[in-house]
PDB file of N, CA and C in Angstrom:
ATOM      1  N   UNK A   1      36.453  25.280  -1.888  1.00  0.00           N
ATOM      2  CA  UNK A   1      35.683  24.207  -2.496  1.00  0.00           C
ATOM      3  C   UNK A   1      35.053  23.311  -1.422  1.00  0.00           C
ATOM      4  N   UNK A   2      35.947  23.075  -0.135  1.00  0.00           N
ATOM      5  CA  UNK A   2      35.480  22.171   0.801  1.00  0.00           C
ATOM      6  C   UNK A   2      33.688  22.655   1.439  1.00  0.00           C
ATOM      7  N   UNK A   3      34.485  24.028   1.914  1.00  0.00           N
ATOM      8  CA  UNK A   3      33.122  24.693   2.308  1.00  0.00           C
ATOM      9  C   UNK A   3      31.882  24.515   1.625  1.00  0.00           C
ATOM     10  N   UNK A   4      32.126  25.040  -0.119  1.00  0.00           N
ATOM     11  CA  UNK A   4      30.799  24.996  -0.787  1.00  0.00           C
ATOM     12  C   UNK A   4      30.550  24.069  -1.021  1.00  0.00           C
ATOM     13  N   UNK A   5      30.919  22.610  -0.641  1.00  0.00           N
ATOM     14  CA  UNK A   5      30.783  21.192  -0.988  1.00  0.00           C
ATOM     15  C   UNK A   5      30.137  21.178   0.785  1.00  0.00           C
ATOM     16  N   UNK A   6      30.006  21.336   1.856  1.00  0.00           N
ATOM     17  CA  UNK A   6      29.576  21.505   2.934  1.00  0.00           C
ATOM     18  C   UNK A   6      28.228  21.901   2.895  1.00  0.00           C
ATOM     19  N   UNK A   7      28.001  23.125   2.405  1.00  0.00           N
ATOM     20  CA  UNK A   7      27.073  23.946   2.307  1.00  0.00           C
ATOM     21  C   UNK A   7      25.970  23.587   1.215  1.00  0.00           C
ATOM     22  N   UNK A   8      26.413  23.152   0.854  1.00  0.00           N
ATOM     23  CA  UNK A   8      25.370  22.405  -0.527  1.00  0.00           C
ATOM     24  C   UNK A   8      24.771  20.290   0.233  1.00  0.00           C
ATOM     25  N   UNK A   9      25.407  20.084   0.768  1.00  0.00           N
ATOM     26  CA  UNK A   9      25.027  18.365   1.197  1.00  0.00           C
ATOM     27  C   UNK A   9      24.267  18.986   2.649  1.00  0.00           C
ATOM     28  N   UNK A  10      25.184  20.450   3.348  1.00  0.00           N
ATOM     29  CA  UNK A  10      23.640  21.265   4.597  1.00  0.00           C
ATOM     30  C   UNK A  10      22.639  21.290   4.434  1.00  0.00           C
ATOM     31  N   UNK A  11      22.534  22.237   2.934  1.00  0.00           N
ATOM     32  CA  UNK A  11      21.411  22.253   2.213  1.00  0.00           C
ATOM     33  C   UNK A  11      20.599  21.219   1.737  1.00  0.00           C
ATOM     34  N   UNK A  12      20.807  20.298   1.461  1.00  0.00           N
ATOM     35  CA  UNK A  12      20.054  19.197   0.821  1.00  0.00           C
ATOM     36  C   UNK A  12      19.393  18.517   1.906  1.00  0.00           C
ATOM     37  N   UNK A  13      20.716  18.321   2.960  1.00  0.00           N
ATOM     38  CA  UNK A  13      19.819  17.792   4.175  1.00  0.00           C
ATOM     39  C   UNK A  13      18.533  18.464   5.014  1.00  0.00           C
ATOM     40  N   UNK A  14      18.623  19.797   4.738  1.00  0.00           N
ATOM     41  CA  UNK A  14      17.731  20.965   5.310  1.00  0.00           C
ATOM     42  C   UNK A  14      16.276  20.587   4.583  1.00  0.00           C
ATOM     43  N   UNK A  15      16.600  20.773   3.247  1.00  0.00           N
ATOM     44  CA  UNK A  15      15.686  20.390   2.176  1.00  0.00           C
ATOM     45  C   UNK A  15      14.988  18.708   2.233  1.00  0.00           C
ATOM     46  N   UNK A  16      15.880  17.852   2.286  1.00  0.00           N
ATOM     47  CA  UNK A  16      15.018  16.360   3.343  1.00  0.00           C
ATOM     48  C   UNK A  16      14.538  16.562   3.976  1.00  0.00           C
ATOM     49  N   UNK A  17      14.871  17.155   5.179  1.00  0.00           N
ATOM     50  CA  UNK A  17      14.402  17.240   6.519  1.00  0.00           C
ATOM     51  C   UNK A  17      13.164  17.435   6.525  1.00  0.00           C
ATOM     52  N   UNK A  18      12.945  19.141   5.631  1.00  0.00           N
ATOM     53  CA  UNK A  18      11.347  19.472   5.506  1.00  0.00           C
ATOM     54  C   UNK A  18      10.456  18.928   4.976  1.00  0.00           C
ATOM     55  N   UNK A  19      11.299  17.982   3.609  1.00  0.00           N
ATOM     56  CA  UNK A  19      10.460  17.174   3.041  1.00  0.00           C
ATOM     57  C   UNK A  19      10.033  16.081   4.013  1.00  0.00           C
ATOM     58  N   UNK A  20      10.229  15.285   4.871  1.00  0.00           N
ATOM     59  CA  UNK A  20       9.918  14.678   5.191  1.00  0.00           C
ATOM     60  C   UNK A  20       8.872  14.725   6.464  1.00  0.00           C
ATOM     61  N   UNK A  21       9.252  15.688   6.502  1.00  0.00           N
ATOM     62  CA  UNK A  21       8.136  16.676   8.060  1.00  0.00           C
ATOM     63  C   UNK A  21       6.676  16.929   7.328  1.00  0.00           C
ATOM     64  N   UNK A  22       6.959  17.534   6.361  1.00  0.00           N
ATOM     65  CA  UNK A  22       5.835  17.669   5.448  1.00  0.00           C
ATOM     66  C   UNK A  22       4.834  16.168   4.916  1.00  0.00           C
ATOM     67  N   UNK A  23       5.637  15.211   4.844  1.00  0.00           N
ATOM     68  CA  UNK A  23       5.245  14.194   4.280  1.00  0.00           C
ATOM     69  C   UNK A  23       4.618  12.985   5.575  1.00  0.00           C
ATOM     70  N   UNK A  24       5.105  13.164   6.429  1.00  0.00           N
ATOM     71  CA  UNK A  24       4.665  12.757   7.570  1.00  0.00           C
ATOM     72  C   UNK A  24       3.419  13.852   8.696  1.00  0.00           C
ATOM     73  N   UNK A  25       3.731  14.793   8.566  1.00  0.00           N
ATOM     74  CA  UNK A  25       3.010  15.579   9.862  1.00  0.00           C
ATOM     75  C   UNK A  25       1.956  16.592   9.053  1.00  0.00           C
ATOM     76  N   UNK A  26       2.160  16.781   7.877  1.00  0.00           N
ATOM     77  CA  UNK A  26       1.332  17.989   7.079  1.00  0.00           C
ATOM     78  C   UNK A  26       0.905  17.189   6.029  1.00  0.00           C
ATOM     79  N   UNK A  27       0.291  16.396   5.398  1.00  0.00           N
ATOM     80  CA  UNK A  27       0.350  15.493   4.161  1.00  0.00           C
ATOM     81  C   UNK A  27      -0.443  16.550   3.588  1.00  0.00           C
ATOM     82  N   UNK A  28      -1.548  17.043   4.197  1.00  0.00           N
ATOM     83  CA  UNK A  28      -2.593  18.111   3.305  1.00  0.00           C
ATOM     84  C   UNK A  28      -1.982  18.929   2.571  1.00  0.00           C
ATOM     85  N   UNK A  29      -0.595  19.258   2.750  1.00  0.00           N
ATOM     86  CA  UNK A  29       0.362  19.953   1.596  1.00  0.00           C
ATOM     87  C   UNK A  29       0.798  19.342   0.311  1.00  0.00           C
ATOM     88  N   UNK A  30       0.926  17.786   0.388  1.00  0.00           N
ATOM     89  CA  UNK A  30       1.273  16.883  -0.614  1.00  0.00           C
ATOM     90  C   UNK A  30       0.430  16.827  -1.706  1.00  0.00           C
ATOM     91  N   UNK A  31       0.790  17.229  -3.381  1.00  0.00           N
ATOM     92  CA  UNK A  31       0.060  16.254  -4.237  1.00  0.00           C
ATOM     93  C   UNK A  31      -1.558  15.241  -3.838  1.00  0.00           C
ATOM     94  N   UNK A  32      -2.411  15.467  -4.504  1.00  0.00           N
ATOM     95  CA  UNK A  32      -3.372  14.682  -4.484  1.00  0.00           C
ATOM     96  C   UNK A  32      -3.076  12.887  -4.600  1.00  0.00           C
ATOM     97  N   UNK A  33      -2.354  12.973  -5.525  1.00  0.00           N
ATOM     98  CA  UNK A  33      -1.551  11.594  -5.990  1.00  0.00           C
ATOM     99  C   UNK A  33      -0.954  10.650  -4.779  1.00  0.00           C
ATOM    100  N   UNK A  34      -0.270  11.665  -3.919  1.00  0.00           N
ATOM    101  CA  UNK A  34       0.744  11.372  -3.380  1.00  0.00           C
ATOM    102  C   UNK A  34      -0.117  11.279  -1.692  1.00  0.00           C
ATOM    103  N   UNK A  35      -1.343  12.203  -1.370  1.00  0.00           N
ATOM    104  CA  UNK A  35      -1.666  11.507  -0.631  1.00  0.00           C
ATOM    105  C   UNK A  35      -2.836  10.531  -0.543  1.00  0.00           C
ATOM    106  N   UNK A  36      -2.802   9.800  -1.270  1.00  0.00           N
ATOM    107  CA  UNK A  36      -3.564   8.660  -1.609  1.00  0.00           C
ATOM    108  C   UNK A  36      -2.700   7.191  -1.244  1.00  0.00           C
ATOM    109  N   UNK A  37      -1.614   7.627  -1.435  1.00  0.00           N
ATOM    110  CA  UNK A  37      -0.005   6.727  -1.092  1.00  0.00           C
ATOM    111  C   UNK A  37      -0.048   6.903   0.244  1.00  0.00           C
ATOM    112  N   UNK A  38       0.026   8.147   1.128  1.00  0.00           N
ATOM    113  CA  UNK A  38       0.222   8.222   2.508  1.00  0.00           C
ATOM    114  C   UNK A  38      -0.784   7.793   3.485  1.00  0.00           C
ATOM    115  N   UNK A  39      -0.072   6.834   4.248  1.00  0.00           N
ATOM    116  CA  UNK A  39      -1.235   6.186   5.363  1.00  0.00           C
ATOM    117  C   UNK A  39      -1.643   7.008   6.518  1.00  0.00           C
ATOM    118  N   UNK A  40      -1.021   7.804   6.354  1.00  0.00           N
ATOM    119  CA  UNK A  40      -0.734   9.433   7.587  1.00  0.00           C
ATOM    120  C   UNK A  40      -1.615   9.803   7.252  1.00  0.00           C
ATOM    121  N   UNK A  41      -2.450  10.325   5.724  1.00  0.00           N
ATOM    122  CA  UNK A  41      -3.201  11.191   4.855  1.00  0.00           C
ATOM    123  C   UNK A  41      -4.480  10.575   5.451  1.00  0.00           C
ATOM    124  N   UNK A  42      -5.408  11.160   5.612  1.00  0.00           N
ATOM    125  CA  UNK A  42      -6.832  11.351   5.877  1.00  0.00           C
ATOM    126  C   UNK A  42      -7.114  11.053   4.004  1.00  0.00           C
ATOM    127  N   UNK A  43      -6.621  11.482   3.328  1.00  0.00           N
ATOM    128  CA  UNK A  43      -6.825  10.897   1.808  1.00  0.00           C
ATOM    129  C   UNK A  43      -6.741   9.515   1.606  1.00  0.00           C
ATOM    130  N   UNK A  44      -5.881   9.076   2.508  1.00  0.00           N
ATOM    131  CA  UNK A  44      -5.600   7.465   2.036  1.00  0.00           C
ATOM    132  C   UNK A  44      -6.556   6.789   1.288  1.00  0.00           C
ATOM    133  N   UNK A  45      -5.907   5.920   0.684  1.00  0.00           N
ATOM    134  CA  UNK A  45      -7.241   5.050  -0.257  1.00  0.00           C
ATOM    135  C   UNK A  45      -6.740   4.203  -1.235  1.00  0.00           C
ATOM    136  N   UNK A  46      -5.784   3.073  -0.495  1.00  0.00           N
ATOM    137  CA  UNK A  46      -5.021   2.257  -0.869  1.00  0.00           C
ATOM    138  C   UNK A  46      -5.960   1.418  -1.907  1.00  0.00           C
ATOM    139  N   UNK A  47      -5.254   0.675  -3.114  1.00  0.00           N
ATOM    140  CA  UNK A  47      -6.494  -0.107  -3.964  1.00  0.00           C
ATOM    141  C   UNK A  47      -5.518  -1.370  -4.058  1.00  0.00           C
ATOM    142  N   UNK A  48      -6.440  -2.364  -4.428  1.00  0.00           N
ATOM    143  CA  UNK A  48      -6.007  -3.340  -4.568  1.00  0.00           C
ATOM    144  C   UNK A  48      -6.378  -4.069  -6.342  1.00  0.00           C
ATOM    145  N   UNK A  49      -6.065  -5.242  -6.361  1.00  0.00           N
ATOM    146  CA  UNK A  49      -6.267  -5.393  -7.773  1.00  0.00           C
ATOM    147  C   UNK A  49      -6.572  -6.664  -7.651  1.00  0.00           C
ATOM    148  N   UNK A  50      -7.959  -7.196  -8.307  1.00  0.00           N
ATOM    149  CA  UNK A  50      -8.504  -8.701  -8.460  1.00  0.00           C
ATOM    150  C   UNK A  50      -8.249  -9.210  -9.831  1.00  0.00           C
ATOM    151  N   UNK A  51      -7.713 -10.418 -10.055  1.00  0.00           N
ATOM    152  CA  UNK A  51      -7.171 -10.635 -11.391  1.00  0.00           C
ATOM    153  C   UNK A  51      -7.511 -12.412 -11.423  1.00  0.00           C
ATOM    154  N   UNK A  52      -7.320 -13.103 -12.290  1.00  0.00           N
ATOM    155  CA  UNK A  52      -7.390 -15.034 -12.602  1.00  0.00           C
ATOM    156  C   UNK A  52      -6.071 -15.038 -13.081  1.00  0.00           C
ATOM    157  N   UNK A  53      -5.501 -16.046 -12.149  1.00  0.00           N
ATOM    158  CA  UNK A  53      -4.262 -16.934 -12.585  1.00  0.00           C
ATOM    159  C   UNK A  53      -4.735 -17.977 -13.655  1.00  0.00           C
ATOM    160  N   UNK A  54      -3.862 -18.768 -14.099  1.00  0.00           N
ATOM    161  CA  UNK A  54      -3.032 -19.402 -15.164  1.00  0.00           C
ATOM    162  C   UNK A  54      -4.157 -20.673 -14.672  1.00  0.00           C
ATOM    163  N   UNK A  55      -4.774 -20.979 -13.527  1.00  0.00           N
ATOM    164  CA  UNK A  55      -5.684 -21.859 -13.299  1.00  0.00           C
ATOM    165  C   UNK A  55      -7.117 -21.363 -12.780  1.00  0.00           C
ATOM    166  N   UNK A  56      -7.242 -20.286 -12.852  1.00  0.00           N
ATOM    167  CA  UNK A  56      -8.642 -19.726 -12.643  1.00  0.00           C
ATOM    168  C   UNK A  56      -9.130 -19.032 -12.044  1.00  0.00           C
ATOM    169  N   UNK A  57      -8.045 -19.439 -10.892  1.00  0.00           N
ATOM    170  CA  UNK A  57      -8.496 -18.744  -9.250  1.00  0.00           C
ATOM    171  C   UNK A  57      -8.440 -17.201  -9.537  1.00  0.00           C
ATOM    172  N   UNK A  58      -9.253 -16.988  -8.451  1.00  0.00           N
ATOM    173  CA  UNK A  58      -9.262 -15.214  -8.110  1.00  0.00           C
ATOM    174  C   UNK A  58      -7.814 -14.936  -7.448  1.00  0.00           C
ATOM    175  N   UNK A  59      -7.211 -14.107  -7.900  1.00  0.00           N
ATOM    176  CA  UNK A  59      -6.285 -13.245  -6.995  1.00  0.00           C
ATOM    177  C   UNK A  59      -6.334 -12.156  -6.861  1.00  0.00           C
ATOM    178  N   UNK A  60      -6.091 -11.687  -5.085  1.00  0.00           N
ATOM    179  CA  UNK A  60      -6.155 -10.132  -4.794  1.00  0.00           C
ATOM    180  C   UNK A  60      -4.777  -9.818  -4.419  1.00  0.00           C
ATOM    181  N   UNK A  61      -4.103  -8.663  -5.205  1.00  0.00           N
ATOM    182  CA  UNK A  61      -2.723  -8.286  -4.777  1.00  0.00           C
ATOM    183  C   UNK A  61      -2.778  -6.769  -4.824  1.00  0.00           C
ATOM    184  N   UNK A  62      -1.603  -6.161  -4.166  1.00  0.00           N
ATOM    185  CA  UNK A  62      -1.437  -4.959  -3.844  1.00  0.00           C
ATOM    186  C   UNK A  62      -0.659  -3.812  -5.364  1.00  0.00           C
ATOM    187  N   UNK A  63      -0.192  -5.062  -6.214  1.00  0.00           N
ATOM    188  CA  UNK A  63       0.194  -4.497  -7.108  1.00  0.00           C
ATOM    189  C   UNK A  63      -0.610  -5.241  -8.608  1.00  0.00           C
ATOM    190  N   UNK A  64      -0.866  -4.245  -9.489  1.00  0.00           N
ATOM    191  CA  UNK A  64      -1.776  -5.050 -10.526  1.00  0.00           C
ATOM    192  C   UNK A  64      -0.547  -6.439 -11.361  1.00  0.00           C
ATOM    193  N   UNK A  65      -1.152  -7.324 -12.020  1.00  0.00           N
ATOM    194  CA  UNK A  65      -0.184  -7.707 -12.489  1.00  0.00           C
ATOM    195  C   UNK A  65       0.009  -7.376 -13.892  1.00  0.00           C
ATOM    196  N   UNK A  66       1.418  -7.268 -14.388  1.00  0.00           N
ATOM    197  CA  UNK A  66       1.838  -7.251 -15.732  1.00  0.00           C
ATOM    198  C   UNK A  66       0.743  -7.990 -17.063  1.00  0.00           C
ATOM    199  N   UNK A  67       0.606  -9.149 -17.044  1.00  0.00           N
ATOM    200  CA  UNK A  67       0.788  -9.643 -18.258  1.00  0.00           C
ATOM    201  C   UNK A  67      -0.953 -10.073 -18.478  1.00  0.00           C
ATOM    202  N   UNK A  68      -2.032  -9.558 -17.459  1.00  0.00           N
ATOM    203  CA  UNK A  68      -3.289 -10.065 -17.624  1.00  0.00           C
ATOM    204  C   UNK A  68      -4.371  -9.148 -17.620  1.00  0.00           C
ATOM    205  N   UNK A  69      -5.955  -8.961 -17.959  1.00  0.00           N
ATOM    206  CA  UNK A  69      -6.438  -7.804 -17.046  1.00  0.00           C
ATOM    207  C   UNK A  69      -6.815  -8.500 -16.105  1.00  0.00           C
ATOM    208  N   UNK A  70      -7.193  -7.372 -15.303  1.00  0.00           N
ATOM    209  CA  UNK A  70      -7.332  -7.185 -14.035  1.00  0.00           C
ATOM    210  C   UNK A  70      -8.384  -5.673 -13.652  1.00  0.00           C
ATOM    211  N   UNK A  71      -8.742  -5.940 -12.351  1.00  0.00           N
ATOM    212  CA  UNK A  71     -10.248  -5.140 -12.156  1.00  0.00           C
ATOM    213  C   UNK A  71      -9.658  -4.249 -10.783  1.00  0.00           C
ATOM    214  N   UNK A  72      -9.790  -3.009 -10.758  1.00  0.00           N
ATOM    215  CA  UNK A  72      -9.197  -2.024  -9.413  1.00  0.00           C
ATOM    216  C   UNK A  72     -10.049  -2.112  -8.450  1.00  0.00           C
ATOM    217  N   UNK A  73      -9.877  -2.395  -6.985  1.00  0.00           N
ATOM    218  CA  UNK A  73     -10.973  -2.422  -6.111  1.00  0.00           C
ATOM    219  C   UNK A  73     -10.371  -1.466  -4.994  1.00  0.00           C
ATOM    220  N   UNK A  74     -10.833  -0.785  -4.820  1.00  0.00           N
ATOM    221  CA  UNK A  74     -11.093   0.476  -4.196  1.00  0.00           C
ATOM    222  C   UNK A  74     -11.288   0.290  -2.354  1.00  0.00           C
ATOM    223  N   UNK A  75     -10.644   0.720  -1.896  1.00  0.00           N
ATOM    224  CA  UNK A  75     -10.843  -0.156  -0.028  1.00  0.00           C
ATOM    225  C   UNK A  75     -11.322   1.213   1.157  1.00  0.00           C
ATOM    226  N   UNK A  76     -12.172   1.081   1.792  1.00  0.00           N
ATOM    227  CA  UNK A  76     -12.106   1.820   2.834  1.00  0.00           C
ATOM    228  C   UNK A  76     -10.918   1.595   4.008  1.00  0.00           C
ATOM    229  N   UNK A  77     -10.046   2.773   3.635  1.00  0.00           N
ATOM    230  CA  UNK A  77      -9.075   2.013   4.964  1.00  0.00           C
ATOM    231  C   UNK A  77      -9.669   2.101   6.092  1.00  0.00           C
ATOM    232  N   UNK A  78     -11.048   2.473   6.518  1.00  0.00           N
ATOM    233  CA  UNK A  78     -11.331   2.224   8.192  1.00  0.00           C
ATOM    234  C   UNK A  78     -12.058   0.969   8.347  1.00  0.00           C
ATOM    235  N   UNK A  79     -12.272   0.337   7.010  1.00  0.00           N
ATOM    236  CA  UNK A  79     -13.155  -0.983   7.304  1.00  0.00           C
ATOM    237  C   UNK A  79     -12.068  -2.537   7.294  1.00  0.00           C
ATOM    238  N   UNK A  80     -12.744  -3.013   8.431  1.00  0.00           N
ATOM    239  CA  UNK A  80     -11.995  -4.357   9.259  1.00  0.00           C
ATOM    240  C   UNK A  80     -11.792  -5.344   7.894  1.00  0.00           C
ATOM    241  N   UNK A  81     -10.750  -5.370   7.697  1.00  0.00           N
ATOM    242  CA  UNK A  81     -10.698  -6.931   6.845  1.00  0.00           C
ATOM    243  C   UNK A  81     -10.063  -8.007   6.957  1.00  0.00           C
ATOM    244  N   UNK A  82     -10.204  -7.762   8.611  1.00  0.00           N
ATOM    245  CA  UNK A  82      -9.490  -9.224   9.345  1.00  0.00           C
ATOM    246  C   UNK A  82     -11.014 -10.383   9.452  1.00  0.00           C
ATOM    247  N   UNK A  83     -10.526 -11.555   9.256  1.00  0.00           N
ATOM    248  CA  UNK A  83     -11.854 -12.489   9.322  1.00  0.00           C
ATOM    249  C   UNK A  83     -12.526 -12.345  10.996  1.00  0.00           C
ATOM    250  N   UNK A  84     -13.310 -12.283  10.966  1.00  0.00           N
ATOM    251  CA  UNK A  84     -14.724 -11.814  12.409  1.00  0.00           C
ATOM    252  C   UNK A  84     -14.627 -12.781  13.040  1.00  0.00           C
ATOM    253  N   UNK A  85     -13.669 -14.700  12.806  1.00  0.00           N
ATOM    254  CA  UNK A  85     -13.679 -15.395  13.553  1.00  0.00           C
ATOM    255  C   UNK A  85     -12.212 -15.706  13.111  1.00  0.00           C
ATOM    256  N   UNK A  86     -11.248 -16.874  14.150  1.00  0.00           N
ATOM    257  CA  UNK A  86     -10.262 -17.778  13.383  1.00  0.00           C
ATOM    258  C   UNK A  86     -10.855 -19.030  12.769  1.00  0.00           C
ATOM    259  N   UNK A  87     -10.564 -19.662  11.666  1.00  0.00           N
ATOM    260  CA  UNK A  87     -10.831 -20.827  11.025  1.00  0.00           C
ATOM    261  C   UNK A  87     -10.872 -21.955  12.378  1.00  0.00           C
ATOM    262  N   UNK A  88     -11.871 -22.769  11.914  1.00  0.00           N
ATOM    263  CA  UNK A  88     -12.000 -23.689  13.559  1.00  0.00           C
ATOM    264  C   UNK A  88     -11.491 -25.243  13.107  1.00  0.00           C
ATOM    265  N   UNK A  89     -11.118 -25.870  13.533  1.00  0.00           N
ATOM    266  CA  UNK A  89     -10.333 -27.659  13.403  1.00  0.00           C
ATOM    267  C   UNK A  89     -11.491 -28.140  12.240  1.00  0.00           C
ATOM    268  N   UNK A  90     -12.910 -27.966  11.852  1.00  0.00           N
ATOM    269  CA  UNK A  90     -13.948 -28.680  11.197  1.00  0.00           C
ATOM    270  C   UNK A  90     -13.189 -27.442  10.026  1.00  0.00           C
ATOM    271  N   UNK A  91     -13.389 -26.372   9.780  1.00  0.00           N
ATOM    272  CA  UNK A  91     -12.413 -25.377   8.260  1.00  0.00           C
ATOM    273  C   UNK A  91     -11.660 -26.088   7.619  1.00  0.00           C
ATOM    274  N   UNK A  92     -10.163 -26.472   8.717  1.00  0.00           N
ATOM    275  CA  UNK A  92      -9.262 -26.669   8.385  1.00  0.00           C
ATOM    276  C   UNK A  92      -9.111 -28.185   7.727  1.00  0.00           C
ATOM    277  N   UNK A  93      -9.809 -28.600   7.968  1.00  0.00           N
ATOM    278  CA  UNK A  93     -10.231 -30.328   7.880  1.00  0.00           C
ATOM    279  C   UNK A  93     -10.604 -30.842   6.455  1.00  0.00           C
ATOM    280  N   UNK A  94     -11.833 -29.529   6.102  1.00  0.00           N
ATOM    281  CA  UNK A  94     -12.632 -29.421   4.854  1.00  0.00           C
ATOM    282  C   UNK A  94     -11.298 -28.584   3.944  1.00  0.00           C
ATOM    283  N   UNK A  95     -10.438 -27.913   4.456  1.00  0.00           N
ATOM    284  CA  UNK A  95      -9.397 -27.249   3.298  1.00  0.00           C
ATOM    285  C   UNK A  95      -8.356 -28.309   3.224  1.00  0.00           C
ATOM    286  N   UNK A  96      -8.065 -29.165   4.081  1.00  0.00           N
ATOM    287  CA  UNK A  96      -7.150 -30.192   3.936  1.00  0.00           C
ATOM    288  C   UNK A  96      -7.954 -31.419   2.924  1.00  0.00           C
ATOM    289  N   UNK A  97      -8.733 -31.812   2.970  1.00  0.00           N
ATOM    290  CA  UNK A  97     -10.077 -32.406   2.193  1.00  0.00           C
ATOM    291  C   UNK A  97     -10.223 -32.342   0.906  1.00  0.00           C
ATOM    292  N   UNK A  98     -10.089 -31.044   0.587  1.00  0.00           N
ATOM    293  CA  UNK A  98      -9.880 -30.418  -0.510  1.00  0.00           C
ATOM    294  C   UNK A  98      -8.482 -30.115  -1.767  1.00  0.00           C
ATOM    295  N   UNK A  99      -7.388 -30.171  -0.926  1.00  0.00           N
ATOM    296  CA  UNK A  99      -6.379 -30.094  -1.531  1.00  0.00           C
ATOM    297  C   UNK A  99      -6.000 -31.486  -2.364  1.00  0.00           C
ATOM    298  N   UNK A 100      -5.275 -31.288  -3.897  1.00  0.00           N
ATOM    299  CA  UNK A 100      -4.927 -32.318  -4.292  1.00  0.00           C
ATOM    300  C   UNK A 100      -4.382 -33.408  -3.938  1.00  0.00           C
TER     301      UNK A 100
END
């Protein structure tokens, strides 16, 4: 019993192993679904979701939310969506300005 209790948790680990080789180094083997999820995947194509809170505002999150609609936005993962400058002391001034 010990053995075939050995040989079966070998196996499973054998069976991880590849799965995960596969899922990292080969994604072109994976599900269509699944590489859309993988950032490894040349498929990638992470989405995001634009939705209005409870006061109006726009929100962009990585997961849609439950209880509202909400609109799917679609991202090039090779395009920059870091801001092209940092906010400068006159920004921060006008967002402090602004707050209640």
């Amino acid at each position: 019993m010990k053995s075939f209790l050995t040989g079966v948790l070998f196996a499973a680990a054998l069976i991880g192993g590849a799965a995960a080789w596969v899922w990292y180094r080969a994604p072109e083997y994976l599900p269509e679904a699944w590489r859309r999820t993988n950032p490894q995947s040349p498929d990638y194509a992470p989405s995001l979701y634009r939705w209005k809170d409870d006061q109006g505002r726009t929100q962009i999150t990585d997961t849609p939310p439950g209880d509202r609609p909400y609109q799917t936005v679609d991202i090039d993962p090779d395009t920059n969506v870091v801001p092209d400058s940092l906010p400068t002391e006159r920004d921060a001034q006008r967002a402090r300005d602004r707050e209640p």
